[in-house]
PDB file of N, CA and C in Angstrom:
ATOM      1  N   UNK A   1      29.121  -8.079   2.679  1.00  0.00           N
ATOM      2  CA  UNK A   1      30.186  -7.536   3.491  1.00  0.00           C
ATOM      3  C   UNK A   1      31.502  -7.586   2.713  1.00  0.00           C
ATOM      4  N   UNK A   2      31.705  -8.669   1.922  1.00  0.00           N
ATOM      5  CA  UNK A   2      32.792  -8.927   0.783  1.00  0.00           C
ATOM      6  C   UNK A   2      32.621  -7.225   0.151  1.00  0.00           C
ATOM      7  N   UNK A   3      32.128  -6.868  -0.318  1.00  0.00           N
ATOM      8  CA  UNK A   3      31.802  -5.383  -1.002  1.00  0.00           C
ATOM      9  C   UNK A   3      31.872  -4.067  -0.379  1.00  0.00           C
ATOM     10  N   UNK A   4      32.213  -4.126   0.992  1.00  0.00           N
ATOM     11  CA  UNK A   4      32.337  -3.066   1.699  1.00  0.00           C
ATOM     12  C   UNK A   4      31.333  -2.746   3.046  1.00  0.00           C
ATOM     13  N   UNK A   5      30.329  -3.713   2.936  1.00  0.00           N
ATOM     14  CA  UNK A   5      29.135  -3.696   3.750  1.00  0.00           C
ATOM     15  C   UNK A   5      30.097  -3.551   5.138  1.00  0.00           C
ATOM     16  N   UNK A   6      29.109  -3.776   6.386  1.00  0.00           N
ATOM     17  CA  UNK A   6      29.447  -4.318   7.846  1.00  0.00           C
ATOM     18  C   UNK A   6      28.309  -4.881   8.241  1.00  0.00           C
ATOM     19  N   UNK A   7      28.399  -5.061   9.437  1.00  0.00           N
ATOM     20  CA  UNK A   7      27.323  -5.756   9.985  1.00  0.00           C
ATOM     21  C   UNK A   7      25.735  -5.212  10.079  1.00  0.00           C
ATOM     22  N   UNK A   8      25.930  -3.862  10.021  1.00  0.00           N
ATOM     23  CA  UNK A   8      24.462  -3.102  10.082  1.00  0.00           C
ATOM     24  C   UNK A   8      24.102  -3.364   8.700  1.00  0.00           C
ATOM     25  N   UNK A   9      24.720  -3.233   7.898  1.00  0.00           N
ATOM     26  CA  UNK A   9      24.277  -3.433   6.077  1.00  0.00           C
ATOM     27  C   UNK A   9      23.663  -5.155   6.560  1.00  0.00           C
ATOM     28  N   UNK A  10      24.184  -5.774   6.884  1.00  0.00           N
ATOM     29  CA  UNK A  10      23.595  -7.245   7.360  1.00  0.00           C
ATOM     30  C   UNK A  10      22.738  -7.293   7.752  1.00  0.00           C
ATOM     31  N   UNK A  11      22.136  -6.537   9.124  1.00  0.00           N
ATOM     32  CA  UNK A  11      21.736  -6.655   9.902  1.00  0.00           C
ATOM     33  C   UNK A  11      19.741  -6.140   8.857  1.00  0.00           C
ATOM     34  N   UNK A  12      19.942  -5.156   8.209  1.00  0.00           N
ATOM     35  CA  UNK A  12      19.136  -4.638   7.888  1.00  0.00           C
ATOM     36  C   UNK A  12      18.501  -5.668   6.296  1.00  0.00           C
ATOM     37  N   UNK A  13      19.623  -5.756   5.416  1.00  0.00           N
ATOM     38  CA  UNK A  13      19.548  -6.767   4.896  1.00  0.00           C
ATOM     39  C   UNK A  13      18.256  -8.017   5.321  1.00  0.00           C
ATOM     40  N   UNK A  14      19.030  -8.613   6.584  1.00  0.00           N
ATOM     41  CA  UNK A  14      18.226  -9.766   6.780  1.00  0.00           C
ATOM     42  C   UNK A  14      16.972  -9.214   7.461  1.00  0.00           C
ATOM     43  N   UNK A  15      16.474  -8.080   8.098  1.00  0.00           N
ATOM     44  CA  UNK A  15      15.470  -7.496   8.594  1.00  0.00           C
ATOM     45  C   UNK A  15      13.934  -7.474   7.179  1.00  0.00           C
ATOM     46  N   UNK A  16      14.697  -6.963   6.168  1.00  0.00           N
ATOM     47  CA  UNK A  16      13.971  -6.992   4.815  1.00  0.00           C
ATOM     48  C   UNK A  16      13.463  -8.204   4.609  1.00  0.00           C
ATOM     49  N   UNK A  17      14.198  -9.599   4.612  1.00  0.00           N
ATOM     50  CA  UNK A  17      13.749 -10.656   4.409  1.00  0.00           C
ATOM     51  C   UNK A  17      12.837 -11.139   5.529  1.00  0.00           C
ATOM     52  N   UNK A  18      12.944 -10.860   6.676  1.00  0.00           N
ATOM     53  CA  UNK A  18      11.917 -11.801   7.592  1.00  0.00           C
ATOM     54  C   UNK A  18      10.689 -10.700   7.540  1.00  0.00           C
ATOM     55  N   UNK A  19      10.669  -9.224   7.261  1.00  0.00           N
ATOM     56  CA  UNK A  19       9.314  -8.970   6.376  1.00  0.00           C
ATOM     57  C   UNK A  19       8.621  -9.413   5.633  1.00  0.00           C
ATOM     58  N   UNK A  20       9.200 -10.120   4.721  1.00  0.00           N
ATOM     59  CA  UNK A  20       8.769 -10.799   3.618  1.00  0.00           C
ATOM     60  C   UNK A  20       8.010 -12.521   4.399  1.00  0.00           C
ATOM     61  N   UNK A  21       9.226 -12.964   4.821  1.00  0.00           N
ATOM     62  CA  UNK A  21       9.059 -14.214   5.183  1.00  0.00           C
ATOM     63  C   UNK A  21       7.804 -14.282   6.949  1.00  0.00           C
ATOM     64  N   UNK A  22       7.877 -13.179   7.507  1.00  0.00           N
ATOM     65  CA  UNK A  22       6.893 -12.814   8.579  1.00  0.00           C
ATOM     66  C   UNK A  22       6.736 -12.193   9.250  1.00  0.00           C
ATOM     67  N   UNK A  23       5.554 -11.776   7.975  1.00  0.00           N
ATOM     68  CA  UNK A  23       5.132 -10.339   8.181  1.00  0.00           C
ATOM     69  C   UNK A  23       4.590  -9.492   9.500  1.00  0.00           C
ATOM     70  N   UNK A  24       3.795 -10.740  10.352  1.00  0.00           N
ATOM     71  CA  UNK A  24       3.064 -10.369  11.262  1.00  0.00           C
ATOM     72  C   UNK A  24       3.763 -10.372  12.599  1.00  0.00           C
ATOM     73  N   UNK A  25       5.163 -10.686  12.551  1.00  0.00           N
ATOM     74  CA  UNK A  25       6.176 -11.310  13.767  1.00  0.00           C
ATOM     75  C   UNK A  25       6.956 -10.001  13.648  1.00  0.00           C
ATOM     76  N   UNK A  26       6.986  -9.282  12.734  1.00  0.00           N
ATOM     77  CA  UNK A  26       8.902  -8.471  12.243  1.00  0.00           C
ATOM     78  C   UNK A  26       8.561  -7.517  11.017  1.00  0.00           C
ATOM     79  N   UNK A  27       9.235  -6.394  11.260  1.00  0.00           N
ATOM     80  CA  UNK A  27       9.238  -5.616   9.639  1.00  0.00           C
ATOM     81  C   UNK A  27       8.863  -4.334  10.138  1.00  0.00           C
ATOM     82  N   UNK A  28       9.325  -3.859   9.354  1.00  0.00           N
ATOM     83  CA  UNK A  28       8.350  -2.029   9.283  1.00  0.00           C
ATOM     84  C   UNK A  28       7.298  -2.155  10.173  1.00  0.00           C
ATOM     85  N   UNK A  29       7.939  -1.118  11.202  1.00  0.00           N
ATOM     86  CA  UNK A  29       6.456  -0.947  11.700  1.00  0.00           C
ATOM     87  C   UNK A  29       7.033  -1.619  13.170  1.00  0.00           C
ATOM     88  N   UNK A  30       7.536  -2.712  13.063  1.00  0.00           N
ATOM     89  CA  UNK A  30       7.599  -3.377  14.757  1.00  0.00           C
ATOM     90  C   UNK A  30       8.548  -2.854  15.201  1.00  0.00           C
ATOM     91  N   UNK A  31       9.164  -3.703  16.528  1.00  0.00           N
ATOM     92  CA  UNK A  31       9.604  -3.372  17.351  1.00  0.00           C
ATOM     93  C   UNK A  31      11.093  -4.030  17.380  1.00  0.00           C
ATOM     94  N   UNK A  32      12.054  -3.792  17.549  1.00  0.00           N
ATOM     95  CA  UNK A  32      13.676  -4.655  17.280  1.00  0.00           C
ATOM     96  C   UNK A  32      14.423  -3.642  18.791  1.00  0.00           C
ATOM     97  N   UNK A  33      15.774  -4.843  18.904  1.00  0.00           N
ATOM     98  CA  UNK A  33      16.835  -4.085  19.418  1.00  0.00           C
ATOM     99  C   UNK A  33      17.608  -4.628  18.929  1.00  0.00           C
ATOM    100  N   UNK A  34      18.616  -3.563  19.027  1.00  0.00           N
ATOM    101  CA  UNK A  34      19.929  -3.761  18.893  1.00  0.00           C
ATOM    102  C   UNK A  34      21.148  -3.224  19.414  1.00  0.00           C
ATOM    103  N   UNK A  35      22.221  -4.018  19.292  1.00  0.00           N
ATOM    104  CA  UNK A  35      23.098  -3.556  20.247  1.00  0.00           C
ATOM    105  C   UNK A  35      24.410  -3.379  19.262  1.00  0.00           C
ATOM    106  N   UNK A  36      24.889  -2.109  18.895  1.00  0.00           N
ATOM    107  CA  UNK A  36      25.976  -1.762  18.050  1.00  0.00           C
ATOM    108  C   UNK A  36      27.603  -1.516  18.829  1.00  0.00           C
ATOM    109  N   UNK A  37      28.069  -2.473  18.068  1.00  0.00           N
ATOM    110  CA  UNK A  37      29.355  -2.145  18.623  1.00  0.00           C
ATOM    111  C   UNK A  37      30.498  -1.282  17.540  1.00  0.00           C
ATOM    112  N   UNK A  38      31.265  -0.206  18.180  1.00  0.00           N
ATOM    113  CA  UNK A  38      31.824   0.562  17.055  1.00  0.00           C
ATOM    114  C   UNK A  38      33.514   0.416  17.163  1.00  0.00           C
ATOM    115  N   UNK A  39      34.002  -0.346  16.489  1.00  0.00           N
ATOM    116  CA  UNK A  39      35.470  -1.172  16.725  1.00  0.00           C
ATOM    117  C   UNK A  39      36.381   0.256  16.915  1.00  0.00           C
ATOM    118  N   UNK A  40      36.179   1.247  15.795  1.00  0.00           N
ATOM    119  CA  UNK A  40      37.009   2.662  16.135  1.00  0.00           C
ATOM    120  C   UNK A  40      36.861   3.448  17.310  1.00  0.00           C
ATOM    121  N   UNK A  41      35.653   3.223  18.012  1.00  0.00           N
ATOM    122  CA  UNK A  41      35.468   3.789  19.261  1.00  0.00           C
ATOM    123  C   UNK A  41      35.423   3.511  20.347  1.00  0.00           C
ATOM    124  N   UNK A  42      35.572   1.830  20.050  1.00  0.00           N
ATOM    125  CA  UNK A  42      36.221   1.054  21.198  1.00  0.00           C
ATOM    126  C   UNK A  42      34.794   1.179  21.944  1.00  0.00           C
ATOM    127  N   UNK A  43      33.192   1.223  21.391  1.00  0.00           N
ATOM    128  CA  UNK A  43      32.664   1.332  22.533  1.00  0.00           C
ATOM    129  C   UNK A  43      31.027   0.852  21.959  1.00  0.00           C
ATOM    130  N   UNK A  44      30.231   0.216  22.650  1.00  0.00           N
ATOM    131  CA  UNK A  44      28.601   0.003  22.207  1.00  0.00           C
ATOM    132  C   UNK A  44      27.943   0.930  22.661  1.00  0.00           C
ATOM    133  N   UNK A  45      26.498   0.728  21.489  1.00  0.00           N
ATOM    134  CA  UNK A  45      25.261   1.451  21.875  1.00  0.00           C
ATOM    135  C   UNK A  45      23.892   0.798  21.772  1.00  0.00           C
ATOM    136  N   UNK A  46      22.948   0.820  22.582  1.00  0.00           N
ATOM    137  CA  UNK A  46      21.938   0.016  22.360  1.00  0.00           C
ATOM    138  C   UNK A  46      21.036   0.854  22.373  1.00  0.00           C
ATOM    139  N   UNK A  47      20.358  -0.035  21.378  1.00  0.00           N
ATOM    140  CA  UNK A  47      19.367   0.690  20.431  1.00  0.00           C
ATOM    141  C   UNK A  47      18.170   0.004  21.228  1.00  0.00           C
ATOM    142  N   UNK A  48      16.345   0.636  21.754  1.00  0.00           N
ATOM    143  CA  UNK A  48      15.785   0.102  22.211  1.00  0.00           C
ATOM    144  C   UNK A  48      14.542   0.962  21.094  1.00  0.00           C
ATOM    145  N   UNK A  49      13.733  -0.104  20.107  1.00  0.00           N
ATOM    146  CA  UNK A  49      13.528   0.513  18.858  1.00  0.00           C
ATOM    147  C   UNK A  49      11.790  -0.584  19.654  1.00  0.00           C
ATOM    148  N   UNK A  50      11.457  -0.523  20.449  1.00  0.00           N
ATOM    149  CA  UNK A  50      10.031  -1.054  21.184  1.00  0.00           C
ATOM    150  C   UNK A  50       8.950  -0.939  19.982  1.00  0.00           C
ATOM    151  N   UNK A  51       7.844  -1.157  19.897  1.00  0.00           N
ATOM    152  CA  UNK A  51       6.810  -0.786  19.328  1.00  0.00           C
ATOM    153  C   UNK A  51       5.947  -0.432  20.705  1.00  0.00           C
ATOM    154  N   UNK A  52       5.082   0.736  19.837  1.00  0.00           N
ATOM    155  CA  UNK A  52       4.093   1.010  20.476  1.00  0.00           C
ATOM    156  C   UNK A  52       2.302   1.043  20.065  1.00  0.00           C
ATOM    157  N   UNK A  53       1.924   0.832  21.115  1.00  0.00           N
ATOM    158  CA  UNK A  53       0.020   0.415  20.205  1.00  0.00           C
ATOM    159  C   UNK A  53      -0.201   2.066  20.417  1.00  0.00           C
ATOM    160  N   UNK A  54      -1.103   2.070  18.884  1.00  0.00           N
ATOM    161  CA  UNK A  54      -1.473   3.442  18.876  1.00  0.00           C
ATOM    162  C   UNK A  54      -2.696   3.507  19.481  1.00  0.00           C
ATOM    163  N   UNK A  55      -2.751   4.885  19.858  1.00  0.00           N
ATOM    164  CA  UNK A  55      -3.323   5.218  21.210  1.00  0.00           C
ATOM    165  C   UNK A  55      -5.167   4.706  20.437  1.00  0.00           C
ATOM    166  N   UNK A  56      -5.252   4.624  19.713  1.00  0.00           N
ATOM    167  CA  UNK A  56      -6.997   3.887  18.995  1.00  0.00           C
ATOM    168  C   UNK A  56      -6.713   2.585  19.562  1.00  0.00           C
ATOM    169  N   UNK A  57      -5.882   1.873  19.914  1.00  0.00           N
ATOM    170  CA  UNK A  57      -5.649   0.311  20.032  1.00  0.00           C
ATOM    171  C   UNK A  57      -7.098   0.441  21.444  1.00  0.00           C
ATOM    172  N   UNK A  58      -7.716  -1.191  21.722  1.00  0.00           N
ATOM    173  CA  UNK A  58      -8.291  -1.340  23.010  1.00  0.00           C
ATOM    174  C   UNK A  58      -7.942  -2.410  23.440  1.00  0.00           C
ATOM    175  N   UNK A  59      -8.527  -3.201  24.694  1.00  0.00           N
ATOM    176  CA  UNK A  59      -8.226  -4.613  25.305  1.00  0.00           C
ATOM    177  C   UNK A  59      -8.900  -5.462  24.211  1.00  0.00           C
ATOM    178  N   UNK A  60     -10.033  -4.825  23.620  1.00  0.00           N
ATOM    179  CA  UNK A  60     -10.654  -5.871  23.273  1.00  0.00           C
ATOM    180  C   UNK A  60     -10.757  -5.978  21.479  1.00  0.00           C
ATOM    181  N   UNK A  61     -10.084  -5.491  21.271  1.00  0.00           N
ATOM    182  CA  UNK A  61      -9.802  -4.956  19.515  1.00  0.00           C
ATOM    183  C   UNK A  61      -9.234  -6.508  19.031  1.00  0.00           C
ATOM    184  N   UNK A  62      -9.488  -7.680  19.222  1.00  0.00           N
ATOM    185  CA  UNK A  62      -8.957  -8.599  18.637  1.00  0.00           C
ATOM    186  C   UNK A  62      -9.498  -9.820  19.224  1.00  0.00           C
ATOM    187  N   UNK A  63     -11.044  -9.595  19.934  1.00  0.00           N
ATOM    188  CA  UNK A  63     -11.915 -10.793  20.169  1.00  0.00           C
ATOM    189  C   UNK A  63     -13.129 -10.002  19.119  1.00  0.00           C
ATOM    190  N   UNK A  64     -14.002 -11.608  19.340  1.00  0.00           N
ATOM    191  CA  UNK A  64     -14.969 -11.251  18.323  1.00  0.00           C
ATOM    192  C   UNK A  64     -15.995 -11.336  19.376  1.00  0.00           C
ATOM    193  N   UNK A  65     -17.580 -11.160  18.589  1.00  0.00           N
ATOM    194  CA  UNK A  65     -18.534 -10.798  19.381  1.00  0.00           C
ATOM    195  C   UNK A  65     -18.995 -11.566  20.986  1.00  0.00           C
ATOM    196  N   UNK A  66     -18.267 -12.857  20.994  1.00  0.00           N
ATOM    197  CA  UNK A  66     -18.956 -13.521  21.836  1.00  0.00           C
ATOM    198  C   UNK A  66     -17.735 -13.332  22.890  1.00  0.00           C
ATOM    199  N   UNK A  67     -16.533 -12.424  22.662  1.00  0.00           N
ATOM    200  CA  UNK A  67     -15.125 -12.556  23.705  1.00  0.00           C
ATOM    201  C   UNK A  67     -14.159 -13.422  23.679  1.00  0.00           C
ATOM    202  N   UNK A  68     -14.492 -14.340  22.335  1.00  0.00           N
ATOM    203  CA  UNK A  68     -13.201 -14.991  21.896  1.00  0.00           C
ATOM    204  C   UNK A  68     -12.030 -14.426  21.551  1.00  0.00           C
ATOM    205  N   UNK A  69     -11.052 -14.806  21.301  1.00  0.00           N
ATOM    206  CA  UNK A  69      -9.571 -14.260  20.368  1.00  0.00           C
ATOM    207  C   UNK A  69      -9.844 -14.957  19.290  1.00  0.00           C
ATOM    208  N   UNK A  70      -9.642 -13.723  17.832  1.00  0.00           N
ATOM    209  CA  UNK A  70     -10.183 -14.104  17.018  1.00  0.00           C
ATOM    210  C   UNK A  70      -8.881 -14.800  16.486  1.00  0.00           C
ATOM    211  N   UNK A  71      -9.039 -15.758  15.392  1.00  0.00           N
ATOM    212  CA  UNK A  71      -7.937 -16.508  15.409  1.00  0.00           C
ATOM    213  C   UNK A  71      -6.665 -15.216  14.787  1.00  0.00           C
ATOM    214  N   UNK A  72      -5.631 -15.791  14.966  1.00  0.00           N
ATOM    215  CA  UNK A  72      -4.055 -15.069  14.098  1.00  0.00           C
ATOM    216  C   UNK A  72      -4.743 -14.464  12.080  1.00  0.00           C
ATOM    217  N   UNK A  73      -5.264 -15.907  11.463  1.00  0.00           N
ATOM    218  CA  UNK A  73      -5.423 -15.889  10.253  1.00  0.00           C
ATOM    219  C   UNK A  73      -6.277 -14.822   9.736  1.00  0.00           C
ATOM    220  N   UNK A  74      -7.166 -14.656  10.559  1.00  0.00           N
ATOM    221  CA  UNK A  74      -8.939 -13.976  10.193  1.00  0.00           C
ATOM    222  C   UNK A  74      -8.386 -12.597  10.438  1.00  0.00           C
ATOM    223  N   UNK A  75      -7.016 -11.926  11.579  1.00  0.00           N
ATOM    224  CA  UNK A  75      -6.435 -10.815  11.630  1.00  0.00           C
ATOM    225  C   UNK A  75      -5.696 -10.395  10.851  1.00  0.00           C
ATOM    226  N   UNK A  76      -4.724 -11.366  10.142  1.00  0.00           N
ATOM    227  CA  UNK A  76      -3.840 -10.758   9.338  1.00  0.00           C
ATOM    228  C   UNK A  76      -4.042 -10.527   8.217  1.00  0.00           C
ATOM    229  N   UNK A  77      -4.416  -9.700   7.404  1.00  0.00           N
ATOM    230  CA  UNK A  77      -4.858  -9.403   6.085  1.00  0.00           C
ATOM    231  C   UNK A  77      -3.798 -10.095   5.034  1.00  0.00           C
ATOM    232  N   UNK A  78      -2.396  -9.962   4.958  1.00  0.00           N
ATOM    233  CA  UNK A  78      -1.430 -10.337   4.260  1.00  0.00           C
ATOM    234  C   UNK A  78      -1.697 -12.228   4.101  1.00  0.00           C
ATOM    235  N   UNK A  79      -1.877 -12.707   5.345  1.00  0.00           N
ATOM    236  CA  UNK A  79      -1.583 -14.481   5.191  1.00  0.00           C
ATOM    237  C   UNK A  79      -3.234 -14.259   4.691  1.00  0.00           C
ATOM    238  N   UNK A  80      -3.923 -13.760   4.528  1.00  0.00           N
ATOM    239  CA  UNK A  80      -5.500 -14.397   3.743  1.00  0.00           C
ATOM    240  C   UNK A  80      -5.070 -14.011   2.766  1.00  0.00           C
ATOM    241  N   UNK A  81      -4.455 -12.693   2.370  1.00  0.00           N
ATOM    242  CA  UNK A  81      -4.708 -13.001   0.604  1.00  0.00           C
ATOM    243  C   UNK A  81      -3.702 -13.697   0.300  1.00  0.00           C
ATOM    244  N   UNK A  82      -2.937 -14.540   0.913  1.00  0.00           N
ATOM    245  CA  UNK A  82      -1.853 -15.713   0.395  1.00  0.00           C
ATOM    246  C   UNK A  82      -2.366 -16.725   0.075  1.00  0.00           C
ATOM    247  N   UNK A  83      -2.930 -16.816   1.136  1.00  0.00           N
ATOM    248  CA  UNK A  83      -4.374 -18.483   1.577  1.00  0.00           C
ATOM    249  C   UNK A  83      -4.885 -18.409   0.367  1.00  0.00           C
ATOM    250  N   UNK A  84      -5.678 -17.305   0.188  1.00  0.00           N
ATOM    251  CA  UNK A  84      -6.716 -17.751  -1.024  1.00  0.00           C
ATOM    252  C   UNK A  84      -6.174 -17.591  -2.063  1.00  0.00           C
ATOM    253  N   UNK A  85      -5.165 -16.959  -2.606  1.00  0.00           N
ATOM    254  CA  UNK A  85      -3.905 -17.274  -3.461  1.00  0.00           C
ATOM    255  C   UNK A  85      -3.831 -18.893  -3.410  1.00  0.00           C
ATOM    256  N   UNK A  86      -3.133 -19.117  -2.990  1.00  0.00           N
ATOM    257  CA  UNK A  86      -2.342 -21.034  -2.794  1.00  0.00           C
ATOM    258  C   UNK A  86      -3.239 -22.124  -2.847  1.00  0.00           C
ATOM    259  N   UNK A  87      -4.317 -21.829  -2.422  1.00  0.00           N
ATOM    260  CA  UNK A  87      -6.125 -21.886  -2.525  1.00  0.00           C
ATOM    261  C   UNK A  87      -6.230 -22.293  -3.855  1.00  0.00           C
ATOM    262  N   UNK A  88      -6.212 -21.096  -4.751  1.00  0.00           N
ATOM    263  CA  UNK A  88      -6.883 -20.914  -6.027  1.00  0.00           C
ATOM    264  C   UNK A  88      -5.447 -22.020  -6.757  1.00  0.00           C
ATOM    265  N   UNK A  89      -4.653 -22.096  -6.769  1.00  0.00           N
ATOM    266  CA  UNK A  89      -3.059 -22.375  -7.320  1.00  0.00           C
ATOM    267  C   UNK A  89      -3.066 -23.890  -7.074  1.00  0.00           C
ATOM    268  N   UNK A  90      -4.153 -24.510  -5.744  1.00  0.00           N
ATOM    269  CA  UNK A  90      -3.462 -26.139  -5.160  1.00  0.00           C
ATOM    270  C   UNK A  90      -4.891 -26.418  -5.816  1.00  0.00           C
ATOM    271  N   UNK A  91      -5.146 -27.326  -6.798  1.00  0.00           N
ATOM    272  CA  UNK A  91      -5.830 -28.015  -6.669  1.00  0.00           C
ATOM    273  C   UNK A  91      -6.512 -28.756  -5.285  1.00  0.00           C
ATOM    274  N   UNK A  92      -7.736 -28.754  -5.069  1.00  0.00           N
ATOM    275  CA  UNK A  92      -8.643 -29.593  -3.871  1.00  0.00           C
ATOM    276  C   UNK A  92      -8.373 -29.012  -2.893  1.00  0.00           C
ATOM    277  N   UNK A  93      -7.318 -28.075  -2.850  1.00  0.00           N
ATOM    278  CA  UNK A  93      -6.837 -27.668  -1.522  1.00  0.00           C
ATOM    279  C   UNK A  93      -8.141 -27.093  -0.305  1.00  0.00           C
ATOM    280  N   UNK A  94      -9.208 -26.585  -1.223  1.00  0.00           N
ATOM    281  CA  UNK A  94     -10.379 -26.081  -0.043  1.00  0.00           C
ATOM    282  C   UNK A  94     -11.115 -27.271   0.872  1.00  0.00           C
ATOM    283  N   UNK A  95     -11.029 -28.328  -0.492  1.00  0.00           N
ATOM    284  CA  UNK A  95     -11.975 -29.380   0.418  1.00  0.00           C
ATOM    285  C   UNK A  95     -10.983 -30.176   1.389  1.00  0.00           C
ATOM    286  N   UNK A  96      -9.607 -29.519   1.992  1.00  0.00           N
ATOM    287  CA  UNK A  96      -8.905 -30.303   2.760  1.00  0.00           C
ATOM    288  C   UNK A  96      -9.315 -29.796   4.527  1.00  0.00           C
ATOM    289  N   UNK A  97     -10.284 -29.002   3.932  1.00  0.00           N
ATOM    290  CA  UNK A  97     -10.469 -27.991   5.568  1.00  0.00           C
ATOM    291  C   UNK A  97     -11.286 -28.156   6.526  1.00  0.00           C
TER     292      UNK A  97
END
């Protein structure tokens, strides 16, 4: 903001990082609001930026065969190939499981 930014340059800024930092919570793709205020116009606007399930989504697209919820980990493709990343990187780390 020192450089000319405002708060939306911020706002988006830190949006980039909690992609990074979580992925499966926030980022491209989800759902945010926001509420802009415009000091020259003396006036706000709110932004209602929802996500929506695409119409392939079902009730049951995220239990496994027996009607469990399959866990968070086994869904998210991004935190497994981290796992077995940090895995391969920690020594003993498999036999801690």
């Amino acid at each position: 903001m020192k450089q000319g930014g405002n708060a939306v340059d911020a706002m988006v800024a830190m949006q980039m990082v909690m992609s990074v930092v979580e992925p499966d919570m926030t980022g491209i793709g989800g759902g945010t609001f926001a509420l802009y205020y415009d000091n020259k116009a003396n006036s706000f606007t709110a932004y209602d930026g929802r996500d929506e399930a695409p119409s392939s989504a079902t009730p049951d697209m995220f239990l496994d065969d027996n009607g469990k919820a399959i866990s968070r980990n086994d869904i998210l493709a991004t935190f497994g190939c981290y796992s077995r990343h940090i895995e391969a990187s920690v020594p003993h780390s498999s036999k801690t499981r």
